[in-house]
C-alpha atoms as a PDB file:
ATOM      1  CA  UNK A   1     -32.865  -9.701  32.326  1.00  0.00           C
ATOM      2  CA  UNK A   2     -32.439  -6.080  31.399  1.00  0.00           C
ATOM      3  CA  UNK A   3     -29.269  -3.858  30.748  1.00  0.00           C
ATOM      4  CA  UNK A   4     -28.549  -1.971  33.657  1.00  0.00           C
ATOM      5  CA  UNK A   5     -27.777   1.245  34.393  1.00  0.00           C
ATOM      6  CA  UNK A   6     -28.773   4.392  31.908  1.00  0.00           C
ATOM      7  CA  UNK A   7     -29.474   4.085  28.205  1.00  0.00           C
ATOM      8  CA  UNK A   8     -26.395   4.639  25.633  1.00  0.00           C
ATOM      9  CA  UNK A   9     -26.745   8.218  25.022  1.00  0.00           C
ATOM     10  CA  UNK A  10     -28.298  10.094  27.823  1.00  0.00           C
ATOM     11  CA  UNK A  11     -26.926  12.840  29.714  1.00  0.00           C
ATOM     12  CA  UNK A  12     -24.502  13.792  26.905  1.00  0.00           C
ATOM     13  CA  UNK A  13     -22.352  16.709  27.339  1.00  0.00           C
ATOM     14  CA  UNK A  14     -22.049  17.343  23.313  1.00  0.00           C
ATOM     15  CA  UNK A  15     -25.373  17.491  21.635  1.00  0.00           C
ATOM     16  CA  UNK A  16     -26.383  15.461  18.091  1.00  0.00           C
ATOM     17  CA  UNK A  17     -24.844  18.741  16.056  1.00  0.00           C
ATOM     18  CA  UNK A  18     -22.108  19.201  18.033  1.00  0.00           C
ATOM     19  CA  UNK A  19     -20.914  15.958  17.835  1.00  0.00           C
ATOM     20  CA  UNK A  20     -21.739  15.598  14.638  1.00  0.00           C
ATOM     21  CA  UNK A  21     -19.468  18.589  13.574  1.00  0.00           C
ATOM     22  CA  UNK A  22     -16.479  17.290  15.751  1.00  0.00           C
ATOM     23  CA  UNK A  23     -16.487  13.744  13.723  1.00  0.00           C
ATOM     24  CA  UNK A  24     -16.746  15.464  10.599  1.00  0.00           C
ATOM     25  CA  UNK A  25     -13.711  18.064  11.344  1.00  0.00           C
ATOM     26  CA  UNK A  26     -11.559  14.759  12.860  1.00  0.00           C
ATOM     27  CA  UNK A  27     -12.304  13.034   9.010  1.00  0.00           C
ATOM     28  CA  UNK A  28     -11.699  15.781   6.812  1.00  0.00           C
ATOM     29  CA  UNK A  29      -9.675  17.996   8.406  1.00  0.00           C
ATOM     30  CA  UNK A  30      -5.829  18.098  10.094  1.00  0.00           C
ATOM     31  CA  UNK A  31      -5.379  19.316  13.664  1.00  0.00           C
ATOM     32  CA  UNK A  32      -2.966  22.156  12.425  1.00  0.00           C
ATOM     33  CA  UNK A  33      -5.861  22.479   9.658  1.00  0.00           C
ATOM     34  CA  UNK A  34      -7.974  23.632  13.024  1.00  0.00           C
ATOM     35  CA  UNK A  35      -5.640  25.840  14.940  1.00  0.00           C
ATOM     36  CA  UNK A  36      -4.042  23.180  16.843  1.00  0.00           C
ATOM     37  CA  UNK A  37      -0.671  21.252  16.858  1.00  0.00           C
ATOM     38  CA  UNK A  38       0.464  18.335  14.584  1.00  0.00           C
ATOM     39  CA  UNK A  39      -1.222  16.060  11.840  1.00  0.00           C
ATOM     40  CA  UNK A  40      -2.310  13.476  13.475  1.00  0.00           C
ATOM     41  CA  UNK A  41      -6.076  12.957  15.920  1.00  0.00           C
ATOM     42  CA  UNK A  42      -5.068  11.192  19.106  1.00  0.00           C
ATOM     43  CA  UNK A  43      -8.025  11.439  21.867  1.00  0.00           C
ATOM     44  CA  UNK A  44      -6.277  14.354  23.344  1.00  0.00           C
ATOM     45  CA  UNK A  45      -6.152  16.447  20.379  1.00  0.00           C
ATOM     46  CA  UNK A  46      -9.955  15.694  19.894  1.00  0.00           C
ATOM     47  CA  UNK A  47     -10.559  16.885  23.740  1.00  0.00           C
ATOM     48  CA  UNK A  48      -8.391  20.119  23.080  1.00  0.00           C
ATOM     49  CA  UNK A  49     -10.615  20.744  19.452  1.00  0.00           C
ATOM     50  CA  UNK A  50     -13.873  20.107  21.698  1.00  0.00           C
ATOM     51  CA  UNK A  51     -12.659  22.532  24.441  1.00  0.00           C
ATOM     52  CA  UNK A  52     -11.501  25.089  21.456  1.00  0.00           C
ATOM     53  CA  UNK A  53     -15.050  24.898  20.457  1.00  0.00           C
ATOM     54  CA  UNK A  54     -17.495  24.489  22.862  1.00  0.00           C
ATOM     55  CA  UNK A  55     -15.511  25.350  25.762  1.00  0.00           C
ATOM     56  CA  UNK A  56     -15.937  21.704  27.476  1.00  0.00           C
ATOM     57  CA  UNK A  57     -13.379  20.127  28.755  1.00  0.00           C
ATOM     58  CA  UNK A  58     -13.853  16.113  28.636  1.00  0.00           C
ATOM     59  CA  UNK A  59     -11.281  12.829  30.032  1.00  0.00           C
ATOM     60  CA  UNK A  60      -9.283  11.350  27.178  1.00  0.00           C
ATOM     61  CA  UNK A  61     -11.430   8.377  28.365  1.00  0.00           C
ATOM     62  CA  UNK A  62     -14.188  10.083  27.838  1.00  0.00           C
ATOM     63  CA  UNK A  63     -13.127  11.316  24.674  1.00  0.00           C
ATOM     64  CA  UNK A  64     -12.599   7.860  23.342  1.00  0.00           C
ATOM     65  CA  UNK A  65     -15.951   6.706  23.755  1.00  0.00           C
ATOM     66  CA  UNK A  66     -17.796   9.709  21.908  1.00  0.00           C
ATOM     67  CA  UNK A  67     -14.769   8.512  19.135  1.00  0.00           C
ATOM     68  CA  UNK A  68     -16.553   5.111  19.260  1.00  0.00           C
ATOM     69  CA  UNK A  69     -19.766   6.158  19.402  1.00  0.00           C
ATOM     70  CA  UNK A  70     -18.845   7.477  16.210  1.00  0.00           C
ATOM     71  CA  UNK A  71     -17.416   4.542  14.515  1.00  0.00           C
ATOM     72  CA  UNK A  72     -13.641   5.601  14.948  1.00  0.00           C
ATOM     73  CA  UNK A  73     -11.226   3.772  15.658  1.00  0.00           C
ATOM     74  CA  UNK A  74      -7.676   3.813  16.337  1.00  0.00           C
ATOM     75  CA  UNK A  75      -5.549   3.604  12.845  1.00  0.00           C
ATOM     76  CA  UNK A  76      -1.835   3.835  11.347  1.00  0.00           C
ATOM     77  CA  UNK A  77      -2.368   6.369   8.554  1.00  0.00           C
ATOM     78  CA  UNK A  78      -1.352   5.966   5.220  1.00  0.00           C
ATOM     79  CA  UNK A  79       1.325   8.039   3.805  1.00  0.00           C
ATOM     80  CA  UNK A  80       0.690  10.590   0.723  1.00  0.00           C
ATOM     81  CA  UNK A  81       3.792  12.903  -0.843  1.00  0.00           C
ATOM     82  CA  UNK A  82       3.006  16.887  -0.208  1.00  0.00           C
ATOM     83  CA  UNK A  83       3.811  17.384  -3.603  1.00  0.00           C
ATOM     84  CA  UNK A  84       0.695  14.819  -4.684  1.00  0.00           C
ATOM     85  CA  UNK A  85      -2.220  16.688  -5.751  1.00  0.00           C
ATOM     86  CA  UNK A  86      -5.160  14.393  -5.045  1.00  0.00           C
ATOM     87  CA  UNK A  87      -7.863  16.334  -7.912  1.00  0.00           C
ATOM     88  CA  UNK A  88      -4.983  16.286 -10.473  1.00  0.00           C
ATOM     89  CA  UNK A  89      -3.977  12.517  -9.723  1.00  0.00           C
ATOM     90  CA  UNK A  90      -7.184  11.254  -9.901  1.00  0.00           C
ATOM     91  CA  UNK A  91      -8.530  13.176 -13.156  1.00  0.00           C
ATOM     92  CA  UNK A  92      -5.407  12.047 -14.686  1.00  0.00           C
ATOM     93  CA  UNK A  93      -5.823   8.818 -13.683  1.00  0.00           C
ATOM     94  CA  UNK A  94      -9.698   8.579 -14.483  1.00  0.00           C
ATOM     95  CA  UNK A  95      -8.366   9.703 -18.315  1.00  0.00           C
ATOM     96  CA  UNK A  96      -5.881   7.003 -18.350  1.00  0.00           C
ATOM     97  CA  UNK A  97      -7.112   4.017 -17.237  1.00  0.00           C
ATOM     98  CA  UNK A  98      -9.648   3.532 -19.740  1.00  0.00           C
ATOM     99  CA  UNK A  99      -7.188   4.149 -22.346  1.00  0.00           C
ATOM    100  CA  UNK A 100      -4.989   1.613 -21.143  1.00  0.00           C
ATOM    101  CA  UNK A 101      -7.935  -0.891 -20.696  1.00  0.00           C
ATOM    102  CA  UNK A 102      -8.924  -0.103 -24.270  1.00  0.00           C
ATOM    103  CA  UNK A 103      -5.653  -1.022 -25.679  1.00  0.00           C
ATOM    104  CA  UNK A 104      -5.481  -4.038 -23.894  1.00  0.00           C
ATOM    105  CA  UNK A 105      -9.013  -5.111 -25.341  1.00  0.00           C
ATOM    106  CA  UNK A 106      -8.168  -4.165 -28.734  1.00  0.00           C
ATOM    107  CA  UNK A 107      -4.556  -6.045 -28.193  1.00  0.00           C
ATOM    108  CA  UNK A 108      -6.294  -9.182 -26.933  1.00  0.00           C
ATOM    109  CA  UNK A 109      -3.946  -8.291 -24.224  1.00  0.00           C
ATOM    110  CA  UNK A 110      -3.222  -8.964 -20.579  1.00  0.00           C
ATOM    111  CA  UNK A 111      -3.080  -5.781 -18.046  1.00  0.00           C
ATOM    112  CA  UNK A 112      -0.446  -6.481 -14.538  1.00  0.00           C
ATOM    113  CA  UNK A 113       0.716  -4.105 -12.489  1.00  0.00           C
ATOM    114  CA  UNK A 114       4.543  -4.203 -11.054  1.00  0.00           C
ATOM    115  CA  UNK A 115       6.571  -2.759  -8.728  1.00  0.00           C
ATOM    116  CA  UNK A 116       9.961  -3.282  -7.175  1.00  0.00           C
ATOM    117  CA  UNK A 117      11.136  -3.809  -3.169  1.00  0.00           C
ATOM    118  CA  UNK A 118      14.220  -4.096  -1.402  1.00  0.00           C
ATOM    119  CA  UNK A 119      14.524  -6.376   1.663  1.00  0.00           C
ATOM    120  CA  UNK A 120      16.673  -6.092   4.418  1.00  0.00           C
ATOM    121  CA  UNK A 121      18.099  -8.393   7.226  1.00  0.00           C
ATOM    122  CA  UNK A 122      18.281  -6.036  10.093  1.00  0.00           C
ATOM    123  CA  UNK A 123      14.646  -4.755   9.926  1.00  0.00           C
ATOM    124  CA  UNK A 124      12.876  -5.104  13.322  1.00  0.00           C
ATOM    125  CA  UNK A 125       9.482  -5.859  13.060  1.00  0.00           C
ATOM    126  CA  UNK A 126       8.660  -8.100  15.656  1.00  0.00           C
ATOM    127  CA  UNK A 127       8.124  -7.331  19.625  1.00  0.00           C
ATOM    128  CA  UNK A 128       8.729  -9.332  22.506  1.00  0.00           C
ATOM    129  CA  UNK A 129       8.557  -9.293  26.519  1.00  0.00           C
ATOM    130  CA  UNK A 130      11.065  -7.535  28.250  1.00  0.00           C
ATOM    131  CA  UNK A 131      11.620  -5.490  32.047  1.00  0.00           C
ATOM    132  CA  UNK A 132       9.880  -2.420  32.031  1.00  0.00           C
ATOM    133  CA  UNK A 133      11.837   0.828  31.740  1.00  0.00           C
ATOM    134  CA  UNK A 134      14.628  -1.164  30.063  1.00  0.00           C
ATOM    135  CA  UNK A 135      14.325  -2.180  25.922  1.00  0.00           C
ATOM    136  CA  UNK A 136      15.434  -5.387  24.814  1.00  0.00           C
ATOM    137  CA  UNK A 137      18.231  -5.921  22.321  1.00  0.00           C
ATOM    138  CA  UNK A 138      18.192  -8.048  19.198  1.00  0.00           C
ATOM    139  CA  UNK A 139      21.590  -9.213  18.662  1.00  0.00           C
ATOM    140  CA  UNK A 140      22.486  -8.839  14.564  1.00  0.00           C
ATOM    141  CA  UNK A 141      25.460  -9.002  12.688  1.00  0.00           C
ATOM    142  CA  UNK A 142      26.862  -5.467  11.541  1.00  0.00           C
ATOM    143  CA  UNK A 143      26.868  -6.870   8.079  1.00  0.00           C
ATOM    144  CA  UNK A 144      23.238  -5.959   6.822  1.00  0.00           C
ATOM    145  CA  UNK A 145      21.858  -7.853   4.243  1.00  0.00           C
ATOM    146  CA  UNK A 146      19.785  -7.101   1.086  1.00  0.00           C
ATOM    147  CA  UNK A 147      18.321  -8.181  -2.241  1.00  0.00           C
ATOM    148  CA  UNK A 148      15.716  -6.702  -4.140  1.00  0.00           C
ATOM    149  CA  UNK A 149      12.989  -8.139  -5.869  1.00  0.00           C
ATOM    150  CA  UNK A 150      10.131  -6.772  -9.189  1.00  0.00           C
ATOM    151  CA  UNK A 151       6.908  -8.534  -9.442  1.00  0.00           C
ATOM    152  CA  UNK A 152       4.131  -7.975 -11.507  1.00  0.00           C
ATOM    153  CA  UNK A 153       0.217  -9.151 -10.515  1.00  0.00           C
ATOM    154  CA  UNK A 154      -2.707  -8.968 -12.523  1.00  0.00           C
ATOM    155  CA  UNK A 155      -6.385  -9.536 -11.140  1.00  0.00           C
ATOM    156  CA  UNK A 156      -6.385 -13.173 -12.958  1.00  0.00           C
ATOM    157  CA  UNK A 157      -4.343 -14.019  -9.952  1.00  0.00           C
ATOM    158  CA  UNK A 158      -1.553 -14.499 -11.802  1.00  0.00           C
ATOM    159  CA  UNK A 159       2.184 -13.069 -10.372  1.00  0.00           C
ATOM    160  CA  UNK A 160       5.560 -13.065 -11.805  1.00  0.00           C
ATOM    161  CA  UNK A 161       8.490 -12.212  -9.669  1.00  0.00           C
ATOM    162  CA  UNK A 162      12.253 -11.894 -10.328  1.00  0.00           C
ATOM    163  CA  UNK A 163      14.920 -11.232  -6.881  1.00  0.00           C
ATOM    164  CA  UNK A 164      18.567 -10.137  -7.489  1.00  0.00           C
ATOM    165  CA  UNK A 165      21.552  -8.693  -5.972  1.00  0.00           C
ATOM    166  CA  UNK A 166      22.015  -6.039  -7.556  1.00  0.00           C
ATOM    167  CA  UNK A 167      20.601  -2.373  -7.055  1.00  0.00           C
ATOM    168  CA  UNK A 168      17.408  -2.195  -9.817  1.00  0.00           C
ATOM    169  CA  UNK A 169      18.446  -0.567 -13.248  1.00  0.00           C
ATOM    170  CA  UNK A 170      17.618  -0.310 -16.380  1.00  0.00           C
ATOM    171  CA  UNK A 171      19.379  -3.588 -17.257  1.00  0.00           C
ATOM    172  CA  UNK A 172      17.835  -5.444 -14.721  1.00  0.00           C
ATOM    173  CA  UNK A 173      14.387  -3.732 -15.489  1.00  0.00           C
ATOM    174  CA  UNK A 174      15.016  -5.225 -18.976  1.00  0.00           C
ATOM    175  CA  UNK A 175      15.887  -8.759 -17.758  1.00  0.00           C
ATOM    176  CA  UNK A 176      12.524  -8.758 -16.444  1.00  0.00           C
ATOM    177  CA  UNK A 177      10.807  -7.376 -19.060  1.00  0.00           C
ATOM    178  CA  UNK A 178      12.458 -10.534 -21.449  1.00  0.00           C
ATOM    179  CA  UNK A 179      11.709 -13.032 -18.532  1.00  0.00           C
ATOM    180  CA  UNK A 180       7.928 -11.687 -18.416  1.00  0.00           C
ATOM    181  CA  UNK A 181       7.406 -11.571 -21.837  1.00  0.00           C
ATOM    182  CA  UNK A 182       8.675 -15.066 -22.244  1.00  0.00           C
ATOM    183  CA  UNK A 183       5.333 -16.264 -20.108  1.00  0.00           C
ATOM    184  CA  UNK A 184       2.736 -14.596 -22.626  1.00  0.00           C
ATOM    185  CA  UNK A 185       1.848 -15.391 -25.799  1.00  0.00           C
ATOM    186  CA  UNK A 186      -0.073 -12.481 -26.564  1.00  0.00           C
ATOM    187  CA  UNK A 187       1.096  -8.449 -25.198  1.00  0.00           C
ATOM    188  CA  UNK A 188       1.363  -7.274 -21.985  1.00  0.00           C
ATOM    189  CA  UNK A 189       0.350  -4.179 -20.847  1.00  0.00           C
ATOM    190  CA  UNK A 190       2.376  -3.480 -17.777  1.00  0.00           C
ATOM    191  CA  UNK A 191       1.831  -0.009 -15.532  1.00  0.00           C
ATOM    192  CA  UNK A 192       4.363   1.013 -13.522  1.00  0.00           C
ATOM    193  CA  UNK A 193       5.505   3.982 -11.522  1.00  0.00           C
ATOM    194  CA  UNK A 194       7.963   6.770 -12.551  1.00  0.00           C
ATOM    195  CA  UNK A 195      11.331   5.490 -11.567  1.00  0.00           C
ATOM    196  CA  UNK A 196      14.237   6.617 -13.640  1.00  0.00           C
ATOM    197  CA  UNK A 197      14.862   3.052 -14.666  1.00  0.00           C
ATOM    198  CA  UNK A 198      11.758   2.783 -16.005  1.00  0.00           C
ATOM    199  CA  UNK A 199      11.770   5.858 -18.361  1.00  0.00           C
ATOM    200  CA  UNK A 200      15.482   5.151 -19.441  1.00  0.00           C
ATOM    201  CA  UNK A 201      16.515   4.966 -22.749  1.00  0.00           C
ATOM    202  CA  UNK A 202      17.926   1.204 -22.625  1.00  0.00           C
ATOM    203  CA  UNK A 203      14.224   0.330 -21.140  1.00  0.00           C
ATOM    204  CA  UNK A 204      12.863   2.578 -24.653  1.00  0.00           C
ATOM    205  CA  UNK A 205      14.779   0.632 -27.188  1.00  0.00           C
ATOM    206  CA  UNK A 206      13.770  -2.546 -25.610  1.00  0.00           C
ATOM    207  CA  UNK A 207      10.476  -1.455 -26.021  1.00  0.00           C
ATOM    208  CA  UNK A 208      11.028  -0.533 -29.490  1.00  0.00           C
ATOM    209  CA  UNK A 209      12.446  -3.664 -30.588  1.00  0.00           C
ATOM    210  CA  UNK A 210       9.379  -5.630 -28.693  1.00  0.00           C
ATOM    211  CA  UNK A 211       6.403  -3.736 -29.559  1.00  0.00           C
ATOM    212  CA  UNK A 212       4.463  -7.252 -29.625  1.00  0.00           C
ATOM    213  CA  UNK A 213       5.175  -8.321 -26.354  1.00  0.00           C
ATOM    214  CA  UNK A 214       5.176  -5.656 -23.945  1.00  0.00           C
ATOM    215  CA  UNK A 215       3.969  -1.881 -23.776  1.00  0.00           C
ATOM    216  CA  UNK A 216       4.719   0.524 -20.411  1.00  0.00           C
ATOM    217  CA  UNK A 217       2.097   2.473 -18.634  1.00  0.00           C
ATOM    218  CA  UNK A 218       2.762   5.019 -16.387  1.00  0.00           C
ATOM    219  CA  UNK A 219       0.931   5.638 -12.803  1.00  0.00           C
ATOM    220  CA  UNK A 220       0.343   9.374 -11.497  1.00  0.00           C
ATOM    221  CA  UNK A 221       3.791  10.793  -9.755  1.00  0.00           C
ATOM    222  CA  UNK A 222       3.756  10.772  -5.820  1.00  0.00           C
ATOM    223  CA  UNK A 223       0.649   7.717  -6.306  1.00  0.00           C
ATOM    224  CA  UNK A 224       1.899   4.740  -4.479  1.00  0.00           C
ATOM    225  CA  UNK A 225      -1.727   4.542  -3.302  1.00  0.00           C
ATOM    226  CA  UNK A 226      -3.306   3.746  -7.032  1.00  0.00           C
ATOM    227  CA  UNK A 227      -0.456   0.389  -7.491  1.00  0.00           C
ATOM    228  CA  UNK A 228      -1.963  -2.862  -6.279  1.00  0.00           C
ATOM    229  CA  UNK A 229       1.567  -3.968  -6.552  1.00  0.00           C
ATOM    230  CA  UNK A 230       2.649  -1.925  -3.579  1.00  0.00           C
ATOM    231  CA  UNK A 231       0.479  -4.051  -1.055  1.00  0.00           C
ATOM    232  CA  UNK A 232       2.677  -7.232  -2.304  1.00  0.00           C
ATOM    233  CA  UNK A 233       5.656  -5.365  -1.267  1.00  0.00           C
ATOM    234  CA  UNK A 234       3.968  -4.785   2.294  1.00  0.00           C
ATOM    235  CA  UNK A 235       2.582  -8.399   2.566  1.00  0.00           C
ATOM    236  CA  UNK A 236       6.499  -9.917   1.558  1.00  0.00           C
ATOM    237  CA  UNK A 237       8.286  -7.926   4.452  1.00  0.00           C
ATOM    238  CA  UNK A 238       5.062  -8.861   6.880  1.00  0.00           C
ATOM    239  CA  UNK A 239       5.488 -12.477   6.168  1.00  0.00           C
ATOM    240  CA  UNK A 240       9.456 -13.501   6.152  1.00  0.00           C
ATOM    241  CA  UNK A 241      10.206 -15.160   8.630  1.00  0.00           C
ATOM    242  CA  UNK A 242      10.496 -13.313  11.824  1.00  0.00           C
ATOM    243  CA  UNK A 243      12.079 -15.541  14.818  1.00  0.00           C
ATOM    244  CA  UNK A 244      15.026 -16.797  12.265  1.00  0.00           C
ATOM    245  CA  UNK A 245      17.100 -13.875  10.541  1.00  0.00           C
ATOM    246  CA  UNK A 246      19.176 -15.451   7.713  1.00  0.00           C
ATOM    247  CA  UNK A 247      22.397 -15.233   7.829  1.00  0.00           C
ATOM    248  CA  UNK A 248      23.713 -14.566   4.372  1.00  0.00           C
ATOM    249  CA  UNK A 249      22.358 -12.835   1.162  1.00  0.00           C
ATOM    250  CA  UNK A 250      21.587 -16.053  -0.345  1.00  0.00           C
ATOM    251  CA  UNK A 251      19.661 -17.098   2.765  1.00  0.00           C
ATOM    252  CA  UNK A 252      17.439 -14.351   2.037  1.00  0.00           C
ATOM    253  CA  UNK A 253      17.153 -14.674  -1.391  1.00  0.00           C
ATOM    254  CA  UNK A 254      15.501 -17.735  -1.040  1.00  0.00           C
ATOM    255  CA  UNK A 255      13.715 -16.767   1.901  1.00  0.00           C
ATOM    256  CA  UNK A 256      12.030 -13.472  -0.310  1.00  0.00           C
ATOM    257  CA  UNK A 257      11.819 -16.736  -3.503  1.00  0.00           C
ATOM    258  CA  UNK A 258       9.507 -18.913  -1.446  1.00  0.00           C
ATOM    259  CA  UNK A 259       7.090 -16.202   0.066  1.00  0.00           C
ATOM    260  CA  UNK A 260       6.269 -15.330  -4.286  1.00  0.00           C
ATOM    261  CA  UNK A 261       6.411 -18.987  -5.033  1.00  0.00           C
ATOM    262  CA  UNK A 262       3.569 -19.634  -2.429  1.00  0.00           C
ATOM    263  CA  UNK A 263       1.332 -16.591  -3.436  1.00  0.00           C
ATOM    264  CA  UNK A 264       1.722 -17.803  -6.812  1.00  0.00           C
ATOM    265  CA  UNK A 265       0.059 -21.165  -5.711  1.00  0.00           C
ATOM    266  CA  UNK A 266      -2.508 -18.781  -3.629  1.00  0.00           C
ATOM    267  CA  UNK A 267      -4.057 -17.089  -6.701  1.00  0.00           C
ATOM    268  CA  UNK A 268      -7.265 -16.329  -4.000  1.00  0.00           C
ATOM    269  CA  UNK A 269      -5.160 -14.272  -2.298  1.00  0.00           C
ATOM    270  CA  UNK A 270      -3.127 -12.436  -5.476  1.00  0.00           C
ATOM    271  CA  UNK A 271      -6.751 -11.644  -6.551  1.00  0.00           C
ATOM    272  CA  UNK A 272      -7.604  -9.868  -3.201  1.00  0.00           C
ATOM    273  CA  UNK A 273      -5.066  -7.524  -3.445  1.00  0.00           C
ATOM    274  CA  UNK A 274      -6.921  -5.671  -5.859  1.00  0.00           C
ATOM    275  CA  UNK A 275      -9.815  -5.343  -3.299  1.00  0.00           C
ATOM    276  CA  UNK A 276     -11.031  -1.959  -1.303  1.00  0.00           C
ATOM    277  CA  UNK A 277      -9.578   0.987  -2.953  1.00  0.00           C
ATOM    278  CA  UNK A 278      -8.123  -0.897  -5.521  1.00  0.00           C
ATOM    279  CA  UNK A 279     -11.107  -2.456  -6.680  1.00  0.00           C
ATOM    280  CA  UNK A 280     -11.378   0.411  -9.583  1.00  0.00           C
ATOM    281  CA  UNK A 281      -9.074  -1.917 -11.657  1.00  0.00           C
ATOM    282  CA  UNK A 282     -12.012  -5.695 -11.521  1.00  0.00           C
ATOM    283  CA  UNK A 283     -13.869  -5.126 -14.614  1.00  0.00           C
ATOM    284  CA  UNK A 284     -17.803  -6.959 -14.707  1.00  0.00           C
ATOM    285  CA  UNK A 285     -17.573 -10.340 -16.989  1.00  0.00           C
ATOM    286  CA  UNK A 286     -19.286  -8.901 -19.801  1.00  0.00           C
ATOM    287  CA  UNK A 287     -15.653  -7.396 -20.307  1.00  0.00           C
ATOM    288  CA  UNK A 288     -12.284  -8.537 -20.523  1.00  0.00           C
ATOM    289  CA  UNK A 289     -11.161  -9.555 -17.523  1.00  0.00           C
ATOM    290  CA  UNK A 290      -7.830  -8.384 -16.591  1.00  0.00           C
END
């Protein structure tokens, strides 16, 4: 049997340039960067940007599937600071990372990346069936929990992990740095973002007095993007448990424990997290591997 009914692509109302110039302005360009309202491309905005130009006014369904046609799709957007500057980040960062990947080769050292999260009890992530017009409510104790946690990954698949109580500081960035070091036996090169704890002067004179064991690199400012790391952070609050809330701080402790524990046993999975646009940082095995 044949398809029925007319080919994919007759009877168009935009032609091959004109829709060709639409997808391009939707993937490099903001709707306030074309006149129109807001930052973000719903199929509406894309009707009012085809009307603005070629004075044709289309369905929102109808919209949508010239946005498939085009190999869109429907997306939450990432998040970048205003005060980034994307050519200064990366040149920056191109100059850097082969410095740091020198040093490690000429250490015999190990390259991991780390971060810190906080996790809290009363986050809502989870949906569930309810009467229209009218939202559900989660029932939660007014006393919010929280602990924080640092780990460190490299693309070895290897992760280290510390959680605590306390709010992160320079002492507690330097009880990781002694609880790291103690699982090497040759120097870590550890990158890391710009927070004040990291930059201290407590953090410097560990530093100083370890210059063996563990040396600090620092990431771009406003660059969450270019820290592996940070998709660990996303993956921990995705996978806690979501029908039981714990109940105390300890509860959650152990809770936030056994999610690293696991993905240290899933070194598969560690590795993939340097995938996609993080795959700058897997070097070919005629180097060291890091």
């Amino acid at each position: 049997m044949r398809p029925r009914g007319k080919p994919v692509g007759v009877h168009q109302v935009l032609g091959e340039a004109e829709q060709a110039a639409v997808r391009q302005a939707v993937l490099n360009h903001r709707p306030c960067d074309m006149g129109l309202s807001g930052q973000l491309w719903t199929r509406r905005m894309v009707g009012e940007l085809i009307a603005k130009l070629y004075r044709v006014r289309l369905t929102e369904p109808g919209v949508g599937k010239y946005l498939r046609r085009w190999g869109l799709s429907f997306q939450r957007p990432d998040k970048r600071a205003v005060e980034q500057y994307p050519q200064a980040v990366r040149r920056r960062h191109e100059e850097a990372w082969p410095a740091v990947r020198a040093k490690a080769e000429k250490d015999g050292g190990e390259i991991l990346f780390a971060d810190q999260v906080g996790i809290r009890s009363d986050q809502v992530t989870v949906r569930t069936w309810g009467e229209k017009g009218r939202t559900p409510v989660v029932r939660r104790s007014e006393n919010r929990l929280s602990v924080n946690a640092m780990s460190a990954i490299s693309t070895k698949g290897r992760m280290h992990f510390m959680v605590f109580a306390e709010s992160f500081t320079a002492e507690v960035m330097c009880r990781f740095l002694d609880r790291l070091a103690g699982h090497f036996d040759h120097k870590v090169h550890l990158v890391v973002d710009g927070h004040s704890a990291h930059r201290s002067r407590k953090v410097r004179d560990w530093l100083a007095a370890h210059p063996d064991d563990v040396e600090l690199h620092f990431l771009p400012p406003y660059s969450p993007e270019l820290n592996p790391d940070e998709l660990v952070n996303a993956d921990l609050k995705h996978s806690l448990p979501k029908q039981h809330r714990a109940r105390d701080q300890a509860e959650l402790a152990t809770e936030t424990r056994r999610f690293f524990r696991r993905r240290q046993r899933q070194p598969h999975i560690v590795r993939g997290y340097f995938s996609g646009p993080h795959a700058r940082y897997v070097l070919d095995e005629n180097h060291m591997s890091f």
